[in-house]
C-alpha atoms as a PDB file:
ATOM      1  CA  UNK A   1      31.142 136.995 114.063  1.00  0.00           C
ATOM      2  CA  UNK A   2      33.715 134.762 111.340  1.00  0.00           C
ATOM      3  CA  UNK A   3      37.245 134.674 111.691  1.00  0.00           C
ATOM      4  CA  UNK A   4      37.373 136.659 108.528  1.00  0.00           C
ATOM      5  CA  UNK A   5      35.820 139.602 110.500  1.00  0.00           C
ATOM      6  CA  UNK A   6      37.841 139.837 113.730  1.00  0.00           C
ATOM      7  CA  UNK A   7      41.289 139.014 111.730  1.00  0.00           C
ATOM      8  CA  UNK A   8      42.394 135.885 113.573  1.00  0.00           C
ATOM      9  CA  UNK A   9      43.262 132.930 110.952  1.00  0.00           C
ATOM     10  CA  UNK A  10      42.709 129.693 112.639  1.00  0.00           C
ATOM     11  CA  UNK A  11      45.565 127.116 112.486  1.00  0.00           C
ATOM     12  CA  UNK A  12      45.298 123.607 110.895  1.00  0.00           C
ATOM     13  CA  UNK A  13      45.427 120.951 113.421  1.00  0.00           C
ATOM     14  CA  UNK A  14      48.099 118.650 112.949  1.00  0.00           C
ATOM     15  CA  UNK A  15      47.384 114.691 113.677  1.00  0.00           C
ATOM     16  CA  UNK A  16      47.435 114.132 117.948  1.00  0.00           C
ATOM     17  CA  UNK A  17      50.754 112.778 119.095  1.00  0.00           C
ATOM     18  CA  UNK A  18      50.725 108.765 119.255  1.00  0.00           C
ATOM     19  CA  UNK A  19      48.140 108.443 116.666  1.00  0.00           C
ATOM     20  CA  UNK A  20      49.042 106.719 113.286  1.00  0.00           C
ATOM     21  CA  UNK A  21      49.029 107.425 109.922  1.00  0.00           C
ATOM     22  CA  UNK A  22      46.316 105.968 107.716  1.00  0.00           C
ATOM     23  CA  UNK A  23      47.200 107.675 104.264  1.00  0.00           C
ATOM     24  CA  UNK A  24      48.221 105.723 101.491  1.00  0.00           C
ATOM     25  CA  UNK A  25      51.565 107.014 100.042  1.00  0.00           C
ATOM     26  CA  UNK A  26      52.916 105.627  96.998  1.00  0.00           C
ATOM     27  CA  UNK A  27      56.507 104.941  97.518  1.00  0.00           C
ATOM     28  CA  UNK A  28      57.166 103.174  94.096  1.00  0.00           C
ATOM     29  CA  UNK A  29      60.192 104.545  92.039  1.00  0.00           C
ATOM     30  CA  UNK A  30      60.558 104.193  88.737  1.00  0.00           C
ATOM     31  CA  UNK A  31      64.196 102.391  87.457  1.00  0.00           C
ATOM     32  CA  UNK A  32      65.067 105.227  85.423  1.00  0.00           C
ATOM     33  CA  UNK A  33      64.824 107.343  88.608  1.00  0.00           C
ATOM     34  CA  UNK A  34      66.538 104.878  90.802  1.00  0.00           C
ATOM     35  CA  UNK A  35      69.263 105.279  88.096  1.00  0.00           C
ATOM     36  CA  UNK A  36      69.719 108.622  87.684  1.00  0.00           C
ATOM     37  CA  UNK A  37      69.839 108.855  91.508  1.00  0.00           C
ATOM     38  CA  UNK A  38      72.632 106.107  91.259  1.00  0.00           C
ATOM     39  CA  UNK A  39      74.418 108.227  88.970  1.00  0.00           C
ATOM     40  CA  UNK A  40      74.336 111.818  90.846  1.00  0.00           C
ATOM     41  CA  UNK A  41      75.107 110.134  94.526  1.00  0.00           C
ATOM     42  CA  UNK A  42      77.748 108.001  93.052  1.00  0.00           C
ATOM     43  CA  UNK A  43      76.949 104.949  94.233  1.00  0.00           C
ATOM     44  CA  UNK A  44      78.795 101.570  93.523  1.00  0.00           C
ATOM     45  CA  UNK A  45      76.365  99.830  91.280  1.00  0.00           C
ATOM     46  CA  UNK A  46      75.506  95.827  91.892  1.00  0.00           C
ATOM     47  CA  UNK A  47      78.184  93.427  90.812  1.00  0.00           C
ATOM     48  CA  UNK A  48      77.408  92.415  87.060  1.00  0.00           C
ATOM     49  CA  UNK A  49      78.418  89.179  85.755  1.00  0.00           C
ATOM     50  CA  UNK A  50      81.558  90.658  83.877  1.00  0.00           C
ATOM     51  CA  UNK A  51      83.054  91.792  87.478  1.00  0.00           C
ATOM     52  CA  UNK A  52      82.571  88.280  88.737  1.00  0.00           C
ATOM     53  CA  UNK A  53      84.273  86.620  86.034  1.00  0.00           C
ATOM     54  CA  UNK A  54      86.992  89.099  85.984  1.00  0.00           C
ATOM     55  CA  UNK A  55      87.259  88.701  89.605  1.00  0.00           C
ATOM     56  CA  UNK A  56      87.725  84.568  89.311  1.00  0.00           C
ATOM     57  CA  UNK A  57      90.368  85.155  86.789  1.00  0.00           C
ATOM     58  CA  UNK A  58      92.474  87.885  88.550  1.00  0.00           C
ATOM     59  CA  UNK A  59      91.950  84.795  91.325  1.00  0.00           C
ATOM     60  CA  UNK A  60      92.804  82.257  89.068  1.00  0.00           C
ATOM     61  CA  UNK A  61      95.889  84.392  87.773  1.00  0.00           C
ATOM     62  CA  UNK A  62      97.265  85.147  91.224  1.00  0.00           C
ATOM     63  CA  UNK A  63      97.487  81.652  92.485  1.00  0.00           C
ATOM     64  CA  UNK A  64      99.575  80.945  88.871  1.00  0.00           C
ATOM     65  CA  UNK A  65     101.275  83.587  90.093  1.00  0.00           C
ATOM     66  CA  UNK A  66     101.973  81.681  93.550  1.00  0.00           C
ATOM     67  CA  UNK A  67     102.829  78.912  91.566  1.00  0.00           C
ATOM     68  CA  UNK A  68     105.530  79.684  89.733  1.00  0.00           C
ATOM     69  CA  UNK A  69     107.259  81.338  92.454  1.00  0.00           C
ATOM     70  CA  UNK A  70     107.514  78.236  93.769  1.00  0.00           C
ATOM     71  CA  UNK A  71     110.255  77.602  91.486  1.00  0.00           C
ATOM     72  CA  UNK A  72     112.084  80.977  92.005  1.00  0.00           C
ATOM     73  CA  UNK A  73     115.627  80.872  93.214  1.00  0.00           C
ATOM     74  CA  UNK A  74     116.689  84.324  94.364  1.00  0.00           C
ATOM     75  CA  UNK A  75     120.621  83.444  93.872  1.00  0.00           C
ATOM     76  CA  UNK A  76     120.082  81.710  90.503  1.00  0.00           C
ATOM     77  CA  UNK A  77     119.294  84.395  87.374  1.00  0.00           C
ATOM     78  CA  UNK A  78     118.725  81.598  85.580  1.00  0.00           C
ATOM     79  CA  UNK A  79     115.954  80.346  87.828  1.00  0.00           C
ATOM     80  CA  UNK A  80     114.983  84.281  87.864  1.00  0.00           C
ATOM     81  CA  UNK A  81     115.025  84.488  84.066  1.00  0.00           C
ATOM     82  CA  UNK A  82     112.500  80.891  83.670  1.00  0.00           C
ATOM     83  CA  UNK A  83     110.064  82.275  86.158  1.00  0.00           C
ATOM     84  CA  UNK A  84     110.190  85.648  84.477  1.00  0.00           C
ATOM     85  CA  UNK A  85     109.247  83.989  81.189  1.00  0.00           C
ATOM     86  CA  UNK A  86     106.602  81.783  82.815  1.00  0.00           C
ATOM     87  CA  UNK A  87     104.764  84.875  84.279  1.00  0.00           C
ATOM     88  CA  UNK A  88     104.875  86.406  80.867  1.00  0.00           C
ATOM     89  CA  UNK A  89     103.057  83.313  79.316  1.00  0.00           C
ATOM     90  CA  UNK A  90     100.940  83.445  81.890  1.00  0.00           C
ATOM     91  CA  UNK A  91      99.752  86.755  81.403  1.00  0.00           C
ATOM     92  CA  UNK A  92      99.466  85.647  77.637  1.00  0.00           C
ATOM     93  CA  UNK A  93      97.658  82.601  78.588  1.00  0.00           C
ATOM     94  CA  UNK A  94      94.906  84.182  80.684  1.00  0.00           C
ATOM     95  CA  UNK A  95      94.248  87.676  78.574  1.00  0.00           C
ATOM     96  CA  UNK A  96      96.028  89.936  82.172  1.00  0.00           C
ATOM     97  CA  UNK A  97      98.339  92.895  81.784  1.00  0.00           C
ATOM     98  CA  UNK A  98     101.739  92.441  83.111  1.00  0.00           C
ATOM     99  CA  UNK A  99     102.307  94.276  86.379  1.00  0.00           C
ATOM    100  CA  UNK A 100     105.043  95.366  88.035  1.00  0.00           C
ATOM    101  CA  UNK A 101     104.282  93.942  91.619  1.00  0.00           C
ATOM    102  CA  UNK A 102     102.890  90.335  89.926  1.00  0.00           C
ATOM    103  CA  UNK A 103     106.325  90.302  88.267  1.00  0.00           C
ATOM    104  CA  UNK A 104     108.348  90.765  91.026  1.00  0.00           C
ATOM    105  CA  UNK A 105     106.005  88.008  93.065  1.00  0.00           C
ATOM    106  CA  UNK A 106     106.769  85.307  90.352  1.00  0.00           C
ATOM    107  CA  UNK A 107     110.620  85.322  91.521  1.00  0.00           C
ATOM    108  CA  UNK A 108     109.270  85.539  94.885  1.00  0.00           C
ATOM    109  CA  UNK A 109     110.153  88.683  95.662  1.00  0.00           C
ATOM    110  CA  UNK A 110     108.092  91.522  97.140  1.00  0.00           C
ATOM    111  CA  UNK A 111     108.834  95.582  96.010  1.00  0.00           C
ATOM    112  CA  UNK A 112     111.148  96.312  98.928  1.00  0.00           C
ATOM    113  CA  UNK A 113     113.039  92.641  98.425  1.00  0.00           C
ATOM    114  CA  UNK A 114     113.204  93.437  94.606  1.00  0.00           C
ATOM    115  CA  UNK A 115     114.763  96.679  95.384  1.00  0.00           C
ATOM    116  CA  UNK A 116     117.314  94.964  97.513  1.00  0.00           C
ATOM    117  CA  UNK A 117     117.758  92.908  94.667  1.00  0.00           C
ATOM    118  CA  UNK A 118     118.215  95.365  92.248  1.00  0.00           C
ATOM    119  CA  UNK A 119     121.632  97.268  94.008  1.00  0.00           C
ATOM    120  CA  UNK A 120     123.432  94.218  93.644  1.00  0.00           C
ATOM    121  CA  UNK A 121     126.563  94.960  91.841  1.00  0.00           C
ATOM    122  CA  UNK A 122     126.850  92.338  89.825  1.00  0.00           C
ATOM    123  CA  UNK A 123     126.480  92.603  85.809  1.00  0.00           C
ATOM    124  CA  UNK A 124     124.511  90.144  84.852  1.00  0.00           C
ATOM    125  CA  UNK A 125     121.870  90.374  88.198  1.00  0.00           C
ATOM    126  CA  UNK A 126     121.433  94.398  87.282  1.00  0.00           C
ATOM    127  CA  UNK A 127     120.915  93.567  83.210  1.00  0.00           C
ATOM    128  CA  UNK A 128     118.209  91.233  84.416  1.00  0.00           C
ATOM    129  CA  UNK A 129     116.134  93.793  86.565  1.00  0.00           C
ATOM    130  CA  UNK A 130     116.890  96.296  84.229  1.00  0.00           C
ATOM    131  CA  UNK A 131     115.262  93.985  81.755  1.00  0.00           C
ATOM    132  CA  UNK A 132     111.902  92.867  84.181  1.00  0.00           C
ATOM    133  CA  UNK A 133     111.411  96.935  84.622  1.00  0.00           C
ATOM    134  CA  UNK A 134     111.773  97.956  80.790  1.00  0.00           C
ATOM    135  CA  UNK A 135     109.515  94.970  80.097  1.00  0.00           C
ATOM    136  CA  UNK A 136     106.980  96.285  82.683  1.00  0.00           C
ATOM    137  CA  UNK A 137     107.487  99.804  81.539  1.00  0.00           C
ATOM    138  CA  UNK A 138     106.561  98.677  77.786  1.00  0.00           C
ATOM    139  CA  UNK A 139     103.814  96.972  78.868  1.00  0.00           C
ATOM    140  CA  UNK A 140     101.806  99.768  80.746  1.00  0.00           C
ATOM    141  CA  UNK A 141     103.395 102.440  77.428  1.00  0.00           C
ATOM    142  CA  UNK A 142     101.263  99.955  75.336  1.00  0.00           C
ATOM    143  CA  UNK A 143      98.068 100.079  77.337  1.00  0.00           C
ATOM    144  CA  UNK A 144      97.875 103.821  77.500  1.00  0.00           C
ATOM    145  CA  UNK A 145      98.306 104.479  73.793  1.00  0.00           C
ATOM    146  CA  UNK A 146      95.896 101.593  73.277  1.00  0.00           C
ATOM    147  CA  UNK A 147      92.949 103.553  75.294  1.00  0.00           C
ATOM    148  CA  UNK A 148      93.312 100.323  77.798  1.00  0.00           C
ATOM    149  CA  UNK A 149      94.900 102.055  80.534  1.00  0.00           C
ATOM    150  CA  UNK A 150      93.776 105.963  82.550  1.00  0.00           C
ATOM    151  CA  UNK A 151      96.593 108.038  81.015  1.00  0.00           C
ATOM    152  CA  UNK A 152      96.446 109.755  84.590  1.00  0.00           C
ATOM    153  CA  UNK A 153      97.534 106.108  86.122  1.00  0.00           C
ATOM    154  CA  UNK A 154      99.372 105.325  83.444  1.00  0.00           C
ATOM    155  CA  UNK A 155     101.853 108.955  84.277  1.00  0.00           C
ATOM    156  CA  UNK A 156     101.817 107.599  87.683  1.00  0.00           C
ATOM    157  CA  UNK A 157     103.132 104.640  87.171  1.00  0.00           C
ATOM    158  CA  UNK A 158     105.439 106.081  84.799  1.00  0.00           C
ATOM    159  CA  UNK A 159     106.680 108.726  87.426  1.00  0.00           C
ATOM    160  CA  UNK A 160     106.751 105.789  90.266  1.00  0.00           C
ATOM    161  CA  UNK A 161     108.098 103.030  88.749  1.00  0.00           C
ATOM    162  CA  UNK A 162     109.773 104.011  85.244  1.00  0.00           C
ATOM    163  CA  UNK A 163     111.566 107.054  86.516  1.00  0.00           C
ATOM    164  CA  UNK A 164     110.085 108.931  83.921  1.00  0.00           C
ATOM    165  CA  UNK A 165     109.753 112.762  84.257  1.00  0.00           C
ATOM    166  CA  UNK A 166     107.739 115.864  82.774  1.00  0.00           C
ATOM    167  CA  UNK A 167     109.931 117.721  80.081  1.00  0.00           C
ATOM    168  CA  UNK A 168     109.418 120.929  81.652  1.00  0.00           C
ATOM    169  CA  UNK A 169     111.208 119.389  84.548  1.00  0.00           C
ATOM    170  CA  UNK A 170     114.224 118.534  81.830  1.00  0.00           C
ATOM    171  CA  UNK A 171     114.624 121.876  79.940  1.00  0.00           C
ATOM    172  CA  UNK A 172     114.685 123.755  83.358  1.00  0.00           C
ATOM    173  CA  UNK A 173     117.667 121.408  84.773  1.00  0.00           C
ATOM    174  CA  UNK A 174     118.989 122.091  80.969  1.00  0.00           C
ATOM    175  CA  UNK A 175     118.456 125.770  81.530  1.00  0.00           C
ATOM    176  CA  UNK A 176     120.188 125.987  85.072  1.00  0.00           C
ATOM    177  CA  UNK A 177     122.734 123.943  83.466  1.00  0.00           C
ATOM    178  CA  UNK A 178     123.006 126.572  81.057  1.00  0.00           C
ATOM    179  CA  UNK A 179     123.029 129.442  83.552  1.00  0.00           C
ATOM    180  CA  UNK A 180     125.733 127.779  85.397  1.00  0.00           C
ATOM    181  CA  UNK A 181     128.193 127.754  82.534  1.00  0.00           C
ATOM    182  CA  UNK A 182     127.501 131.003  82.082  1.00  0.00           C
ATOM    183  CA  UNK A 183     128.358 132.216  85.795  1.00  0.00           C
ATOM    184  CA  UNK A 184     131.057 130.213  85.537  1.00  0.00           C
ATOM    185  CA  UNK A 185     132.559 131.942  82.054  1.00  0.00           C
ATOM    186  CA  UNK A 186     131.594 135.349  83.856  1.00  0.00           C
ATOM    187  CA  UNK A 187     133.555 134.467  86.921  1.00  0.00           C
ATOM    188  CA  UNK A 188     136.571 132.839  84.670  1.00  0.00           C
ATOM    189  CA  UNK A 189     136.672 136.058  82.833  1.00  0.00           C
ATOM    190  CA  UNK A 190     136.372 138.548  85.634  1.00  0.00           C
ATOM    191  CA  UNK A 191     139.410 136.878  87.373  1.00  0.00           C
ATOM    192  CA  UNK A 192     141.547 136.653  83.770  1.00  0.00           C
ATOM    193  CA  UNK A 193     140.955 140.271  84.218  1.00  0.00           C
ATOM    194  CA  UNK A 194     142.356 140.707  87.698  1.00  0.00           C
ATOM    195  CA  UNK A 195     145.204 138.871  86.976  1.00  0.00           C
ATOM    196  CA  UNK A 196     146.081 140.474  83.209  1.00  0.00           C
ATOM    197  CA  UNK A 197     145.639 143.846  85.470  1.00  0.00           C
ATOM    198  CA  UNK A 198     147.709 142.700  88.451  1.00  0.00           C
ATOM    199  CA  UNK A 199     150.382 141.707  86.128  1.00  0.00           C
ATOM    200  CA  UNK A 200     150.494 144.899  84.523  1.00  0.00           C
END
């Protein structure tokens, strides 16, 4: 009597435990596939030749940088000035965007000594870093409406750095502002009141 008559299915055997397997799998994937997978698991891709040079000339740009802070006198805005205008070239010189922190590196300065710097109270040291922040500010203003920088970073740095603010923040102090005077011609008026009746 077959299985088929009594009901019972036999089960497949699977391969004993210890033994190897001898079946040829082909493993090969194509480069379009590799790529797509690349894509969807977002993984870095390899280095290109583009990153490599860029990387030798943010390198190359850095120890410029290092360089001319050399030179940097933080009690002499004239020395301040020169090294300001030397970074500047540089940038020119070597194709980089100008940059905030680099900047404040060429005086040798770091962002927390900069913004030591910068509450000094004297004239001519406070036109100066208003002038190294403006030109930084122009500088990134440039790159966004050129497509060359994220808008998204480009806000940040804006929000971070410049000061800058969203106008909705600006009409709603404007509109408190508003309300305020309002209260306050409310509260003049109520009390002209009291005293015109007090007097009468």
């Amino acid at each position: 009597m077959g299985s088929s008559d009594t009901g019972i299915v036999k089960k497949k055997r699977g391969r004993p435990k210890g033994s190897k397997d001898k079946k040829q799998r082909n493993y090969t994937v194509s480069q379009k596939a590799l790529e797509q997978r690349r894509k969807s698991f977002s993984l870095k891709l390899p280095e290109t030749d583009d990153d490599k040079s860029y990387n030798s000339l943010l390198i190359e740009h850095i120890l410029g940088i290092n360089e001319i802070a050399q030179h940097a006198d933080r009690h002499d805005i004239n020395s301040l000035k020169s090294c300001f205008t030397n970074y500047l070239k540089l940038c020119y010189q070597n194709g980089m965007p100008i940059s905030n922190l680099h900047a404040y590196a060429s005086m040798g300065f770091n962002f927390q000594s900069f913004t030591d710097f910068a509450k000094g109270k004297d004239p001519e040291r406070r036109a100066f870093v208003s002038l190294v922040k403006t030109t930084c500010a122009m500088s990134r203003e440039g790159q966004v409406s050129a497509g060359k920088l994220n808008p998204v970073i480009g806000i940040f740095w804006q929000r971070n750095y410049d000061g800058l603010r969203n106008d909705t923040e600006q009409i709603q102090s404007i509109q408190e502002q508003e309300d305020d005077d309002n209260n306050n011609s409310s509260y003049k008026e109520k009390y002209r009141k009291l005293i015109g009746g007090g007097n009468e």
